[in-house]
Protein backbone atom coordinates (compact mmCIF):
# COMPACT_ATOMS: atom_id res chain seq x y z
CA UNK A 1 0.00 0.00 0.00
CA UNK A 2 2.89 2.73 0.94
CA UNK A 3 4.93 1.28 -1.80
CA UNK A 4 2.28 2.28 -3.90
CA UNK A 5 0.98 5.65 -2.48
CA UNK A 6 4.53 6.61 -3.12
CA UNK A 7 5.00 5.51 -6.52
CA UNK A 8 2.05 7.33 -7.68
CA UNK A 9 3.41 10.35 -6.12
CA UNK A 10 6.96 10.18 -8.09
CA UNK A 11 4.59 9.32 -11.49
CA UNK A 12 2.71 12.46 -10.74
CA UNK A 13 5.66 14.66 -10.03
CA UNK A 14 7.35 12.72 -13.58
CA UNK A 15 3.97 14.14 -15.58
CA UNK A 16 4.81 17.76 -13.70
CA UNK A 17 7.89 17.37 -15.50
CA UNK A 18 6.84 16.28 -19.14
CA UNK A 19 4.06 18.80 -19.01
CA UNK A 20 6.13 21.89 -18.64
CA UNK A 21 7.72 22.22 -22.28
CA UNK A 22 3.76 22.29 -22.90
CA UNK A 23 2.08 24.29 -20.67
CA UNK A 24 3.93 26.37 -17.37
CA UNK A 25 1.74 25.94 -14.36
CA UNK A 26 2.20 25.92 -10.89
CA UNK A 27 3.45 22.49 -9.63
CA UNK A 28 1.13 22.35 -6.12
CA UNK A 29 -2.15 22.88 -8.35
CA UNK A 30 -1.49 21.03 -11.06
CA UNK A 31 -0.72 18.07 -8.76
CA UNK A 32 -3.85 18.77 -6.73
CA UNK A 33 -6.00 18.70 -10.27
CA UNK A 34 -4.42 15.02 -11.60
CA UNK A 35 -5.02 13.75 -8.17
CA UNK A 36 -8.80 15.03 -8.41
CA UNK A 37 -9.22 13.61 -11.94
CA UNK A 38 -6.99 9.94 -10.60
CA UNK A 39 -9.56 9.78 -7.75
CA UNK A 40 -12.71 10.71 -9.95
CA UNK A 41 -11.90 7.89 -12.54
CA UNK A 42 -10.90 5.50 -10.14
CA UNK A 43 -14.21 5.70 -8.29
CA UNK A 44 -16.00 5.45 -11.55
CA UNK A 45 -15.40 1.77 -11.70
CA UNK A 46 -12.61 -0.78 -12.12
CA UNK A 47 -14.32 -1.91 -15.54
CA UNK A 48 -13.32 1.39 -16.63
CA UNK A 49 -10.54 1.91 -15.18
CA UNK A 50 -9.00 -1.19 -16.67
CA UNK A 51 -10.48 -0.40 -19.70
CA UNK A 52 -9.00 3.25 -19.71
CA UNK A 53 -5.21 1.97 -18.90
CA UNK A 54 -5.65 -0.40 -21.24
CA UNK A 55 -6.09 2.21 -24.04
CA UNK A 56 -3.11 4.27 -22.33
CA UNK A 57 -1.12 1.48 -21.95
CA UNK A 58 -1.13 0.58 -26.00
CA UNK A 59 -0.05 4.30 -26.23
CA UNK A 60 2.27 4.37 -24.13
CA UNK A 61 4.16 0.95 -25.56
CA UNK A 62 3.65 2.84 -29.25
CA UNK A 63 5.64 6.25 -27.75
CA UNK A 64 9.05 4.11 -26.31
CA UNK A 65 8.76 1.93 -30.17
CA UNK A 66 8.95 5.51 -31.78
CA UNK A 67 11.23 6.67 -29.43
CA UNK A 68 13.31 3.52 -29.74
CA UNK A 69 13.06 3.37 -33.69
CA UNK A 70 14.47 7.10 -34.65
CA UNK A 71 17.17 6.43 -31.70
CA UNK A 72 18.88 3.59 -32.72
CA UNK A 73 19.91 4.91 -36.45
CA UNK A 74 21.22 7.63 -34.24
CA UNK A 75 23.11 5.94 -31.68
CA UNK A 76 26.92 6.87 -31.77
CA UNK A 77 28.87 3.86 -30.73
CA UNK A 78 32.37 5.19 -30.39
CA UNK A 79 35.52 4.85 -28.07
CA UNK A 80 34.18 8.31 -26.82
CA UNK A 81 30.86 7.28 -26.11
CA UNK A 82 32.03 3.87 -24.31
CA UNK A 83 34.51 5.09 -22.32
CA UNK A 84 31.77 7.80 -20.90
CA UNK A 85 29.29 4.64 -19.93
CA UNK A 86 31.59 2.27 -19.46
CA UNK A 87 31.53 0.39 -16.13
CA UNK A 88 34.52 -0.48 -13.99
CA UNK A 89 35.38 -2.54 -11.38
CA UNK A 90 36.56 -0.03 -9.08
CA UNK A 91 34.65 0.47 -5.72
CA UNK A 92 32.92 4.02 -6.32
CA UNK A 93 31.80 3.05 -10.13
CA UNK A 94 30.20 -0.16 -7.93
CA UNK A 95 28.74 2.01 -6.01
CA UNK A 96 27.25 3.97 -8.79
CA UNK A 97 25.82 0.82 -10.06
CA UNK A 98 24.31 -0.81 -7.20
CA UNK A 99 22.74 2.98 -6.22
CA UNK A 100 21.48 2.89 -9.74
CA UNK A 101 19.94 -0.43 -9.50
CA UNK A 102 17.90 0.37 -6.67
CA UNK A 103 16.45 3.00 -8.33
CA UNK A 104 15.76 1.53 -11.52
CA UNK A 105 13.83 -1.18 -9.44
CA UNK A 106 10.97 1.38 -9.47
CA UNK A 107 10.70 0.91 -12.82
CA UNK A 108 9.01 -2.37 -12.32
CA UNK A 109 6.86 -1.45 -9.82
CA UNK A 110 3.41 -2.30 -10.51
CA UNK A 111 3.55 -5.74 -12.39
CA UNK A 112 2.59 -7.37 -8.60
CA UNK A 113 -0.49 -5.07 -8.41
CA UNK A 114 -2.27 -7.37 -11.11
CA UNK A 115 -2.95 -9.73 -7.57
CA UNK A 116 -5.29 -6.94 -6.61
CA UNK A 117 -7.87 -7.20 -9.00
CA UNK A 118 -7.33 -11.40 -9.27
CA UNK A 119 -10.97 -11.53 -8.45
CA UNK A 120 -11.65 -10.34 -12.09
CA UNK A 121 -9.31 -12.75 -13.89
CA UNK A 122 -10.82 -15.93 -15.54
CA UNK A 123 -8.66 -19.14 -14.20
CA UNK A 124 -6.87 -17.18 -12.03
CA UNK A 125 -4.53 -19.67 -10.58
CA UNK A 126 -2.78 -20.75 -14.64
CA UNK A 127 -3.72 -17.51 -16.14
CA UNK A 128 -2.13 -14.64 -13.32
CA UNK A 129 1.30 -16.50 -12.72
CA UNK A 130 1.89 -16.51 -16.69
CA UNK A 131 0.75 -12.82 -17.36
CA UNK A 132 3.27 -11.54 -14.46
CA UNK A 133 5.99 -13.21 -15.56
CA UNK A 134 5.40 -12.77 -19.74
CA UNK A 135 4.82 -8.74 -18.64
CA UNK A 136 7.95 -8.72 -17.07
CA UNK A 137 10.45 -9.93 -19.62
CA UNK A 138 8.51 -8.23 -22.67
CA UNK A 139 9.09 -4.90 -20.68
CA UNK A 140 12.73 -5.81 -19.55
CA UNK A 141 13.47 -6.10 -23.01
CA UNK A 142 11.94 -2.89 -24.05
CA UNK A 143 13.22 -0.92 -21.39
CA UNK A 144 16.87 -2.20 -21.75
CA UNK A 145 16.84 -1.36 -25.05
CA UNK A 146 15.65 1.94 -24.71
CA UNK A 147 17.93 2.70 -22.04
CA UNK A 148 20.85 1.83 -24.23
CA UNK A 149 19.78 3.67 -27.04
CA UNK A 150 19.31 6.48 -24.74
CA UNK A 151 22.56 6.79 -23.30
CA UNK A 152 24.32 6.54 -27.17
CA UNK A 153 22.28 9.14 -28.35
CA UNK A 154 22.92 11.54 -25.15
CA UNK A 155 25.36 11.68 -22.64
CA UNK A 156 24.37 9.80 -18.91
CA UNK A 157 24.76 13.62 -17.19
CA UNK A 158 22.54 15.24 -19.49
CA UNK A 159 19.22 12.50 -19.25
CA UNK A 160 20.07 13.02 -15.17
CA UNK A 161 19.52 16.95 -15.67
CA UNK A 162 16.12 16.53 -18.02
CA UNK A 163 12.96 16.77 -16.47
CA UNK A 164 11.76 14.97 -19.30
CA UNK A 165 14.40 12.65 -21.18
CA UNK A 166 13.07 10.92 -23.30
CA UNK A 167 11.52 13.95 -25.45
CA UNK A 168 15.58 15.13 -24.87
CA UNK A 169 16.56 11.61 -26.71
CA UNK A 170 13.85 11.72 -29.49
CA UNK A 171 14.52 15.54 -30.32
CA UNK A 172 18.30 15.13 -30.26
CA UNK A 173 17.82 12.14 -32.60
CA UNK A 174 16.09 13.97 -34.98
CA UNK A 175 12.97 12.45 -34.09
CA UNK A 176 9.87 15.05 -35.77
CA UNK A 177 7.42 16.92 -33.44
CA UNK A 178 9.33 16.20 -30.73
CA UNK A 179 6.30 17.65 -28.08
CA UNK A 180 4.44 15.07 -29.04
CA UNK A 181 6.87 12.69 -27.49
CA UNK A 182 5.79 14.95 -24.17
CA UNK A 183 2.12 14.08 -24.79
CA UNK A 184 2.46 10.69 -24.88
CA UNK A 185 4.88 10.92 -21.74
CA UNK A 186 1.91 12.56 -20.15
CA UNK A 187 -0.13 10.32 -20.60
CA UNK A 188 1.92 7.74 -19.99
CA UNK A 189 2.51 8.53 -16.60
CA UNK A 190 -0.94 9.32 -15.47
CA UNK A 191 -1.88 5.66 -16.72
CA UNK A 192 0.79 4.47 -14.05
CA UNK A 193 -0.38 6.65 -11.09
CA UNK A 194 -3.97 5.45 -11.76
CA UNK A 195 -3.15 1.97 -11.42
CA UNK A 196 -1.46 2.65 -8.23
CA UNK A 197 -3.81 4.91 -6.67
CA UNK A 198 -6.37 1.97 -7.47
CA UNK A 199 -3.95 -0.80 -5.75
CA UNK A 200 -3.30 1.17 -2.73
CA UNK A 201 -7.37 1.88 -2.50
CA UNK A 202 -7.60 -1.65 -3.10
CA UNK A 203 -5.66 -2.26 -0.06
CA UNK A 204 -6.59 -0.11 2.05
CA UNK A 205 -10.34 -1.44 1.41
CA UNK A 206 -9.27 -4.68 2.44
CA UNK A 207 -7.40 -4.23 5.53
CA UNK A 208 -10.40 -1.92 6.67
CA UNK A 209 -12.95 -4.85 6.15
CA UNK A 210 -10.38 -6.98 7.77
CA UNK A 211 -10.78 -5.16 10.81
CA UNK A 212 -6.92 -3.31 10.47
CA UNK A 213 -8.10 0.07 9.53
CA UNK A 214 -11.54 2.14 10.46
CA UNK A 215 -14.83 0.20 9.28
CA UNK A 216 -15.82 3.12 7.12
CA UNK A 217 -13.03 2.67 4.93
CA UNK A 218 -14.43 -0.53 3.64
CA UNK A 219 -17.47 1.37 2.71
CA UNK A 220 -18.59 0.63 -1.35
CA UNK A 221 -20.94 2.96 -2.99
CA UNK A 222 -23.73 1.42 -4.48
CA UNK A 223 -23.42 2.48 -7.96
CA UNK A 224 -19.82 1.81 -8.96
CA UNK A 225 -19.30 -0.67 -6.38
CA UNK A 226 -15.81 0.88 -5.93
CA UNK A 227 -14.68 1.81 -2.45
CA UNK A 228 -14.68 5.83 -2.24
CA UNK A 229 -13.42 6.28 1.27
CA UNK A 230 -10.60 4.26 1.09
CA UNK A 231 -9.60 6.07 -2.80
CA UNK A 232 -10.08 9.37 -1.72
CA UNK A 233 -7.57 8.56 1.64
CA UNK A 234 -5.20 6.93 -1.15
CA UNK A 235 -5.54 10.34 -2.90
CA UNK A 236 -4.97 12.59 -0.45
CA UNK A 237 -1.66 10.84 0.85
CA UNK A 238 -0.18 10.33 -2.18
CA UNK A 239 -0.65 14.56 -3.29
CA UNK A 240 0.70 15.02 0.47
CA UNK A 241 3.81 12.78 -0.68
CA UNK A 242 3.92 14.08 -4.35
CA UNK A 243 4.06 17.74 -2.66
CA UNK A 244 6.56 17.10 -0.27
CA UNK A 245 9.53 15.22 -1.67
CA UNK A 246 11.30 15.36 -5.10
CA UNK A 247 10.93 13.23 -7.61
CA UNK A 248 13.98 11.13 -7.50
CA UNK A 249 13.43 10.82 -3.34
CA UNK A 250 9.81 9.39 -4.20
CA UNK A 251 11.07 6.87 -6.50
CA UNK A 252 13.95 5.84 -4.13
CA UNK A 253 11.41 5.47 -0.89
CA UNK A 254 8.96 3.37 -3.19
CA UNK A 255 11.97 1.17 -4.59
CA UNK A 256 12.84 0.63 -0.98
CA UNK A 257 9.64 -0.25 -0.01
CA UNK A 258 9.07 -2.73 -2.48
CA UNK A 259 12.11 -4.50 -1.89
CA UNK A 260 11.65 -4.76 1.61
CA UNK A 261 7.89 -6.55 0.48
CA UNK A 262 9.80 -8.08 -2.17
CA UNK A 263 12.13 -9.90 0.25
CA UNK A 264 9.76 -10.79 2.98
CA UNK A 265 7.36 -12.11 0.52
CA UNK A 266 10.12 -14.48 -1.02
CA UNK A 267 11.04 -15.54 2.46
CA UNK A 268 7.23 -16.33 3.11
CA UNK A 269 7.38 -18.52 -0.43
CA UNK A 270 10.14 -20.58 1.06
CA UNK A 271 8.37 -21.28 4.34
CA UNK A 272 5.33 -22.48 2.35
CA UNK A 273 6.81 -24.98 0.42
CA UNK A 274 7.93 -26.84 3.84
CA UNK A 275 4.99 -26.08 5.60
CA UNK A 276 3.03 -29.52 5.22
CA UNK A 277 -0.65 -27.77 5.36
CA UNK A 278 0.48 -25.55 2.49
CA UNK A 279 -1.93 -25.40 -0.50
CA UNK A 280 -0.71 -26.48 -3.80
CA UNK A 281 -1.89 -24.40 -6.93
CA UNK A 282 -1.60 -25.05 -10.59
CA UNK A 283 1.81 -23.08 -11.04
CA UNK A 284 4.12 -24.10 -9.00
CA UNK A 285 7.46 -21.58 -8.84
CA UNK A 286 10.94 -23.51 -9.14
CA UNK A 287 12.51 -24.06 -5.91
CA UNK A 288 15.60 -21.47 -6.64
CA UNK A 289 13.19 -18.88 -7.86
CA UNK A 290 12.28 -17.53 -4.16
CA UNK A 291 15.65 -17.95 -2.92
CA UNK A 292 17.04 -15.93 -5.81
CA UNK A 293 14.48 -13.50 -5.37
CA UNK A 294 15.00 -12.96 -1.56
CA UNK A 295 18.90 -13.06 -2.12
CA UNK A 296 18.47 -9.95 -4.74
CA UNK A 297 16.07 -8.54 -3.41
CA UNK A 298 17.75 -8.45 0.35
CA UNK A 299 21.07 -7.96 -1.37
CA UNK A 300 19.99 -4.59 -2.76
CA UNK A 301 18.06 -3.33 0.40
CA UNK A 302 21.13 -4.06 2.69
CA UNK A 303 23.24 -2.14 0.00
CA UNK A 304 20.82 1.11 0.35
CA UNK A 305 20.60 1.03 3.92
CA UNK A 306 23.92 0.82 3.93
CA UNK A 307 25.10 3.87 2.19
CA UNK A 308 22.09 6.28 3.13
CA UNK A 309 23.30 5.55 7.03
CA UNK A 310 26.76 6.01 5.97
């Protein structure tokens, strides 16, 4: 649920971002009015809602393709170039790395929040397991590529200065209209903060009628039969969050977060399988995959607790 309330706050401050080559306006209002219009179409109805991110989603796979496509012809792959990204083995370009990957873990946030709305899926148990892990190495893939093509076309220090890089990659590539590369950024992002403003309301509606949180967040209005209470709460802390802390904080908090869940729930997978009352679905995971996944997972969050305490 935090994991989540943050994320949305770092996609929301990522749209500020994209939308200012556009249109100037002040940061605290514009977040307030996304957050109004997340909250409004989340209470609307999961039917839409999955319906609208689908729709945003096929955009926003069509924007990194174009973005990837005039790129690559433009990608200068030259001792120059290498030596600028190449990687070392000595300790502080390590360090570099390992800081790097835990930020570019929040990338994949949001693949796990497809467990949320399991009560929609038809054969759950063969079809969920399958989706997650297809979803995640179809966009490994397309984000690896995109980050390399990135980095050849511009140099590592100026994407870290751009509020909104990959419009810097396509324009710099040659790429034509390069706004529109900031429109389909924009809504981009706003696809990803609605799907985590909808987890974390999921959530927080189900700990409430567990009896965790107040009863009258597990309220469901009639109509939509979406839980309003427990959306608008989700709303309000993440535009708290997205108001607060910079974007590259946000992302680091909710990469944090999720490898802390990450690692615990790995850990709970290898209790299961030798727990003898332990229920047996129709995918079972290898028995390496949770240890690998707790050892990564726990790797990386010792790493960044390390170096933020010092």
């Amino acid at each position: 649920m935090f994991a989540g309330i943050v994320s949305s706050a770092a996609i929301v401050n990522a749209f500020y971002g994209y939308l200012q080559p556009l249109f100037a306006a002040p940061r605290a209002a514009t977040i307030l009015l996304v957050y109004g219009v997340l909250a409004a179409v989340a209470i609307w109805g999961i039917a839409q809602s999955v319906a609208a991110a689908g729709v945003v989603t096929v955009i926003e796979v069509s924007g990194l393709l174009l973005v990837l496509v005039v790129a690559v012809p433009h990608a200068r792959v030259d001792a120059t170039v290498l030596d600028g990204i190449a990687v070392t083995l000595e300790p502080a370009a390590l360090l570099g790395v390992l800081t790097g990957a835990v930020l570019a873990f929040y990338a994949f946030l949001g693949f796990e929040d497809m467990v949320n709305v399991a009560e929609k899926v038809k054969d759950v148990e063969r079809t969920l397991p399958r989706a997650i892990v297809v979803t995640l190495v179809l966009t490994t893939l397309l984000y690896a590529a995109i980050s390399a093509s990135s980095v050849l076309v511009l140099p590592p220090a100026v994407l870290a200065e751009a509020g909104d890089p990959l419009a810097r990659v396509y324009a710099a590539a040659g790429g034509p209209w390069p706004l529109a590369i900031n429109a389909i950024a924009i809504i981009a992002v706003i696809n990803g903060a609605l799907i985590q403003l909808i987890m974390a309301s999921r959530v927080i509606y189900g700990l409430a009628r567990q009896e965790s949180l107040p009863a009258s967040l597990a309220s469901v209005w009639a109509r939509t039969q979406t839980p309003v209470r427990a959306t608008l709460l989700a709303a309000l802390v993440a535009a708290g969050f997205a108001l607060w802390l910079p974007l590259a904080r946000l992302a680091q908090v909710a990469s944090v977060t999720a490898l802390c869940v990450f690692a615990l729930v790995n850990l709970s997978l290898i209790a299961l399988r030798w727990h003898p009352d332990a229920p047996r679905g129709a995918w079972r995971a290898p028995s390496w995959a949770p240890w690998a996944g707790f050892l990564a997972s726990g790797g990386l969050l010792a790493f960044e607790v390390q170096r933020v305490l010092g």
